[in-house]
N, C-alpha and C. Protein backbone atom coordinates (compact mmCIF):
# COMPACT_ATOMS: atom_id res chain seq x y z
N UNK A 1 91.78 133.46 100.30
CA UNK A 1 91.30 133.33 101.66
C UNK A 1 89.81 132.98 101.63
N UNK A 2 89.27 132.05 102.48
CA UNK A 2 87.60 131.99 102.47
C UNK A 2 87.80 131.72 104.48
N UNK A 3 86.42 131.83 104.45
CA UNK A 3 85.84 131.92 105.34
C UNK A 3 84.80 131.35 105.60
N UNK A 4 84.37 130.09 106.44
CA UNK A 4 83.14 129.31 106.49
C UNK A 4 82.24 129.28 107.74
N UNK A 5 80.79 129.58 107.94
CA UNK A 5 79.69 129.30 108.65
C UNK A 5 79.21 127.68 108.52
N UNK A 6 78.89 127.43 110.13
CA UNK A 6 78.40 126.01 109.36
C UNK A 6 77.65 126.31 110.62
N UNK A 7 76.18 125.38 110.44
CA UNK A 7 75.07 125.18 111.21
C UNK A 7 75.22 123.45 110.96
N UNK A 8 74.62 123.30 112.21
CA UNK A 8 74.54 121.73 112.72
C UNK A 8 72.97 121.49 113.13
N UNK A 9 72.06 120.97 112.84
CA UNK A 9 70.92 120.54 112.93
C UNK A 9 70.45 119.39 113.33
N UNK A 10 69.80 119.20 114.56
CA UNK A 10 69.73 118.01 115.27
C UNK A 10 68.14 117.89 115.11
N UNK A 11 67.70 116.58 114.44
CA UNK A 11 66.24 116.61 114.28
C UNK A 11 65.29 115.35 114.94
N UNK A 12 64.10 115.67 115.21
CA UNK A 12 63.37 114.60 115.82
C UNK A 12 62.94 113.37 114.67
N UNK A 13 62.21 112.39 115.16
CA UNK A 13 61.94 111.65 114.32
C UNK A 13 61.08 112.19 113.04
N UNK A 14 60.24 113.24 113.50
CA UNK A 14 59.42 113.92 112.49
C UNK A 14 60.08 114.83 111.89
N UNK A 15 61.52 115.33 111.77
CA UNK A 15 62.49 116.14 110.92
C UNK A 15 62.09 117.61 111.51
N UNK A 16 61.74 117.61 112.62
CA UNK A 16 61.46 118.89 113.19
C UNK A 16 62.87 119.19 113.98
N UNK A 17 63.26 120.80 114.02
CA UNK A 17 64.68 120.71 114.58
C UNK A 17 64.38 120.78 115.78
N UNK A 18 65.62 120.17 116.94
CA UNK A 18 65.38 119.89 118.14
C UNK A 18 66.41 120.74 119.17
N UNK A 19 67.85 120.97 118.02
CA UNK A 19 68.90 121.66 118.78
C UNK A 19 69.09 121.89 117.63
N UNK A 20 70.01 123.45 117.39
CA UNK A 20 70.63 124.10 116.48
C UNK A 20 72.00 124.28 117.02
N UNK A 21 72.89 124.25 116.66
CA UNK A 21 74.34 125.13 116.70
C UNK A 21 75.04 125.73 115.72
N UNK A 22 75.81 126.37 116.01
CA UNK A 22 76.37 127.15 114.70
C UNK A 22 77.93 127.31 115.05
N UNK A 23 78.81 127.79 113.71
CA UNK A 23 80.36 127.97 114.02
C UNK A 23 80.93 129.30 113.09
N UNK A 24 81.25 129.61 113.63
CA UNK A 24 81.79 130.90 112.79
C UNK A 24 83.28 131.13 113.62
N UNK A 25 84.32 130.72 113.13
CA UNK A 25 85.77 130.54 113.87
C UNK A 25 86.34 131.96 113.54
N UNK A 26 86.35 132.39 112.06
CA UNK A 26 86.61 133.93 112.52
C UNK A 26 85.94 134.98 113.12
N UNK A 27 84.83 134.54 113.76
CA UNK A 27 84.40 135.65 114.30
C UNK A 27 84.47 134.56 115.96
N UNK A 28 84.79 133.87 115.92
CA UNK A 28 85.31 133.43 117.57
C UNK A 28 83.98 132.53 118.03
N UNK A 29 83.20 131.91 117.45
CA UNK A 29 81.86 131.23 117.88
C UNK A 29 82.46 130.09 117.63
N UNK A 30 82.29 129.14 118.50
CA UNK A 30 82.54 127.79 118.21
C UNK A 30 81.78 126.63 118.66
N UNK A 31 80.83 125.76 118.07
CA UNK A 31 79.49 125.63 118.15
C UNK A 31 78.71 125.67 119.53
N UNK A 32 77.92 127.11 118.83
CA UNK A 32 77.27 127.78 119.94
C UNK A 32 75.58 127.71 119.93
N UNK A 33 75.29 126.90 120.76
CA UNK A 33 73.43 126.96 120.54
C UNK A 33 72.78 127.73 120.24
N UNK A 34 71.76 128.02 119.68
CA UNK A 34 70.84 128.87 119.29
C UNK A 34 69.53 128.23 119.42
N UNK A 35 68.65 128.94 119.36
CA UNK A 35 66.96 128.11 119.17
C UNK A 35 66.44 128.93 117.73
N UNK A 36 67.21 129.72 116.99
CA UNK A 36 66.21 130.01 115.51
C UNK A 36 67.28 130.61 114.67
N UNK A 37 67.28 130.11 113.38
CA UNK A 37 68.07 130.78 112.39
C UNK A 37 67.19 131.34 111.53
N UNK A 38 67.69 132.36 111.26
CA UNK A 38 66.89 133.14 109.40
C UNK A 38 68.11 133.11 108.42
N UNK A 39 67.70 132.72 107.55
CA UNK A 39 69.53 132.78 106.72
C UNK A 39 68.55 133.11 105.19
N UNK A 40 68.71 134.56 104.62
CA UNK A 40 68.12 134.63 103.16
C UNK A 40 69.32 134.43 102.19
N UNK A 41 69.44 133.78 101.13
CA UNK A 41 70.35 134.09 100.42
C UNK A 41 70.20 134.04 98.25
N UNK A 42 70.94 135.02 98.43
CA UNK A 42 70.19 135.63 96.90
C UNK A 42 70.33 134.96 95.55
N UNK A 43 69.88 134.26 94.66
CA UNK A 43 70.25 133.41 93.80
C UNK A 43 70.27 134.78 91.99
N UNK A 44 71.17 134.28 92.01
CA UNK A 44 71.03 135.54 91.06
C UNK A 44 70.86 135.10 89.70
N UNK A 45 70.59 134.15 89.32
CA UNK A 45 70.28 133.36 88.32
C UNK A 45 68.92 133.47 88.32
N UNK A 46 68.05 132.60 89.40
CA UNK A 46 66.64 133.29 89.24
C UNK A 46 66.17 134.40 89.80
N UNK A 47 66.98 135.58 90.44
CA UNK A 47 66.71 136.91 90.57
C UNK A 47 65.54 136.45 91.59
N UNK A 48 65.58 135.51 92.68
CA UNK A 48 65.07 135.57 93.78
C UNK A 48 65.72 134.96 95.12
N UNK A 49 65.14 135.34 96.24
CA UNK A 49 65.58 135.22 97.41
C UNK A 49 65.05 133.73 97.82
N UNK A 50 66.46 132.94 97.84
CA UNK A 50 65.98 131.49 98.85
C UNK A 50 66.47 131.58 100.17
N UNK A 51 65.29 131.29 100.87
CA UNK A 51 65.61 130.98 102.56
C UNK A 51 65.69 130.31 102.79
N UNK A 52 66.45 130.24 104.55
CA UNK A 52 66.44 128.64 105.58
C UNK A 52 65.70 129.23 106.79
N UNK A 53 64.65 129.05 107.31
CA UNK A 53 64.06 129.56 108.66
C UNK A 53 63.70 128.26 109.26
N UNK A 54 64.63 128.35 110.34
CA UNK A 54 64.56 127.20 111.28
C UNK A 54 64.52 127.49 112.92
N UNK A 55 64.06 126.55 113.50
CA UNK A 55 63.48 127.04 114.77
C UNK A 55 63.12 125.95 116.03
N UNK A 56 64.01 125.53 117.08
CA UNK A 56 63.46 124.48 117.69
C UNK A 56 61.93 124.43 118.54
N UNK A 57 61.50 123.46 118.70
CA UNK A 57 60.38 123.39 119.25
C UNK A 57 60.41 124.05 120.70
N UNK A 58 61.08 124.04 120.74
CA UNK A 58 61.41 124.44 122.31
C UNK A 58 61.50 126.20 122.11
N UNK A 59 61.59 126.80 121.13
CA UNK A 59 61.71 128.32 121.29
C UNK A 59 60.70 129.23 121.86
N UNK A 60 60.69 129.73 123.24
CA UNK A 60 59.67 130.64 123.49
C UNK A 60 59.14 131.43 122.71
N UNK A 61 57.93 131.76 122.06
CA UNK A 61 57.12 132.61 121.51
C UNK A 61 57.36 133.61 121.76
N UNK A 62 57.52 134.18 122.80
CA UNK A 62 58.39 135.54 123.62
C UNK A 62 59.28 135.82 122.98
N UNK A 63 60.38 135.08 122.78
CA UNK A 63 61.65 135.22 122.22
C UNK A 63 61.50 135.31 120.41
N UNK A 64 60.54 134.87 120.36
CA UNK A 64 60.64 134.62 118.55
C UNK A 64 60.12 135.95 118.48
N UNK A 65 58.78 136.81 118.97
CA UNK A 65 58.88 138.15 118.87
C UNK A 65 59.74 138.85 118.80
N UNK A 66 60.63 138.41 119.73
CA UNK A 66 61.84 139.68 120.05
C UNK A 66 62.78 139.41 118.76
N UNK A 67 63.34 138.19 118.42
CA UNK A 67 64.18 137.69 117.91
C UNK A 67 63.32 138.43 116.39
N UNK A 68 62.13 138.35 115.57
CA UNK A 68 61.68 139.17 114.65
C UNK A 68 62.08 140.94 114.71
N UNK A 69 61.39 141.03 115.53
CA UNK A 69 61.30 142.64 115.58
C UNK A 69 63.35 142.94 115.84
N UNK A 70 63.87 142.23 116.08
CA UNK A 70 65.39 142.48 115.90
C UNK A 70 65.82 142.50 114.72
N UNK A 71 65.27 141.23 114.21
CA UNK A 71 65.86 140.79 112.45
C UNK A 71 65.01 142.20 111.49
N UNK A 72 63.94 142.43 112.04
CA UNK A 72 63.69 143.83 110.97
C UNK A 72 64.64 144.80 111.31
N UNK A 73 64.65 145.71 112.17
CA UNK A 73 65.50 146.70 112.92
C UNK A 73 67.02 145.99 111.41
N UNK A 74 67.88 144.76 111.81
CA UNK A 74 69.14 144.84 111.43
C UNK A 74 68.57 145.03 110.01
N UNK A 75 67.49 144.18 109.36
CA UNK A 75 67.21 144.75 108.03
C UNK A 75 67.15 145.78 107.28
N UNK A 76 66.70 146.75 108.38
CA UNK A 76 66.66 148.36 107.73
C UNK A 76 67.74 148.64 107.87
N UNK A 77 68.93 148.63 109.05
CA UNK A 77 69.90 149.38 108.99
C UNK A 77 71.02 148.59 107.89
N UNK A 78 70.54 147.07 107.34
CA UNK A 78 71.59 146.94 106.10
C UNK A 78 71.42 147.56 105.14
N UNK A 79 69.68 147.13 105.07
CA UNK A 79 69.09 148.27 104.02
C UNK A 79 70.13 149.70 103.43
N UNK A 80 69.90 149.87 104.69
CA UNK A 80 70.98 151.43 104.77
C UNK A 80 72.21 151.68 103.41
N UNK A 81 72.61 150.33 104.83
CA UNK A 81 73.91 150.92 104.21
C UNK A 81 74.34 150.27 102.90
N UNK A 82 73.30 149.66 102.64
CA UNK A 82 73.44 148.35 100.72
C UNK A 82 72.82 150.09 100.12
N UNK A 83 71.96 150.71 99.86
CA UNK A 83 71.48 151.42 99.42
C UNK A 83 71.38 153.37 99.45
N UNK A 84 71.97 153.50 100.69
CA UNK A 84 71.79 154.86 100.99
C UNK A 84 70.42 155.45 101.08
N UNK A 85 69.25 154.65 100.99
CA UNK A 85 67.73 155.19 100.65
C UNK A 85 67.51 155.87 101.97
N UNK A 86 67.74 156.98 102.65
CA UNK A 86 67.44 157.20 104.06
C UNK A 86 65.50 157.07 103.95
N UNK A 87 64.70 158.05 103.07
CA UNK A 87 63.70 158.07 103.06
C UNK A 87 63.12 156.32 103.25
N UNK A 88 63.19 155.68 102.50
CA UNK A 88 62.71 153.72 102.79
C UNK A 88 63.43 153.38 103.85
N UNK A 89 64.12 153.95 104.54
CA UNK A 89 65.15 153.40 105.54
C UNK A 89 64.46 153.86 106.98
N UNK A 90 63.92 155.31 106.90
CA UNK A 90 62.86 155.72 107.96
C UNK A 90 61.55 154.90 107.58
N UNK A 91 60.94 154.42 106.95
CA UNK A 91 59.70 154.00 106.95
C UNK A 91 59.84 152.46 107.49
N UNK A 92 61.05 151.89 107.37
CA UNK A 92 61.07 150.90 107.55
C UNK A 92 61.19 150.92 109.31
N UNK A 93 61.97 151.53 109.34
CA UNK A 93 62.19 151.45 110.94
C UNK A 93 60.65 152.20 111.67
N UNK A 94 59.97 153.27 111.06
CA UNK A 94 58.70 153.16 111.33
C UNK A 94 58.04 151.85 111.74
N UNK A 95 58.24 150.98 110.58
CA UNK A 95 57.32 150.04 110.61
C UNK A 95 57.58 149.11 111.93
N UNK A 96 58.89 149.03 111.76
CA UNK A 96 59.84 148.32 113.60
C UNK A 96 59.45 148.90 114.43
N UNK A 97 58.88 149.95 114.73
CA UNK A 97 58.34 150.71 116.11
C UNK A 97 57.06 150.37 116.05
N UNK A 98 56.74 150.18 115.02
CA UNK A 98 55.13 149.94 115.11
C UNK A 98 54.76 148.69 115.48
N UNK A 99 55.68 147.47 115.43
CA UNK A 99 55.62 145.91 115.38
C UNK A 99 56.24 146.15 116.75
N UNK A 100 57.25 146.81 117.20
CA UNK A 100 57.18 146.46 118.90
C UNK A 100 56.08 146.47 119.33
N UNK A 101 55.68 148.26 118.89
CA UNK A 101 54.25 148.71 119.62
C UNK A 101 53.40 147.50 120.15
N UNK A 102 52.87 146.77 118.85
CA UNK A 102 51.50 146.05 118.69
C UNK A 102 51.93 144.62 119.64
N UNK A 103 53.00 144.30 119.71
CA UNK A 103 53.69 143.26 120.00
C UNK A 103 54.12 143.42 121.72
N UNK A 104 54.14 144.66 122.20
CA UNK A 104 54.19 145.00 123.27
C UNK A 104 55.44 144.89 123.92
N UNK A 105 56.46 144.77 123.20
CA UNK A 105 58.16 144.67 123.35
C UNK A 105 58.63 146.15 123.75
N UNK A 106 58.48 147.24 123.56
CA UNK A 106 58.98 147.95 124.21
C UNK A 106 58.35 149.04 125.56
N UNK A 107 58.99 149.34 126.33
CA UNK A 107 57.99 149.19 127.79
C UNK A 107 58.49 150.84 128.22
């Protein structure tokens, strides 16, 4: 059995992205807009993390705050549960209260 994600990338003349969509059929998305992806993924050959961070021009700054301070929050709680570390698991989410704080996201 597999299972496939696919992102669609629509770019300007300067290769800047302009529209994003994405598909994920078992989970019921079927290309659905977005304005920013983070996608890390782990190469275990060179024992480091390659990313895709993409983002249309058009994404409110507003939203890319929020859309960060979310992607930490889910980070710690994978954190979690990849590791069981509760102690790094509170500091981290510390650190997410502290990045609303400064950021002024929670009211």
């Amino acid at each position: 059995m597999t299972s496939e994600i696919k992102f669609n990338i629509q770019l300007d003349e300067n290769r800047v992205p302009e529209k994003l969509h994405w598909s994920a059929q078992d989970g019921g998305v079927e290309t659905e807009e977005t304005k920013a992806i983070m996608l890390s993924i782990w190469d275990n050959k060179a024992q480091e993390t390659m990313r895709i961070d993409l983002w249309t021009k058009d994404m409110p700054v507003d939203e890319m705050k929020v859309f960060f301070h979310q992607t930490l929050v889910a980070m710690a709680d994978t954190f979690h549960r990849a590791t069981g570390d509760e102690k790094m698991t509170d500091t981290m989410k510390d650190f997410c209260d502290y990045f609303a704080e400064k950021l002024e996201l929670k009211k």
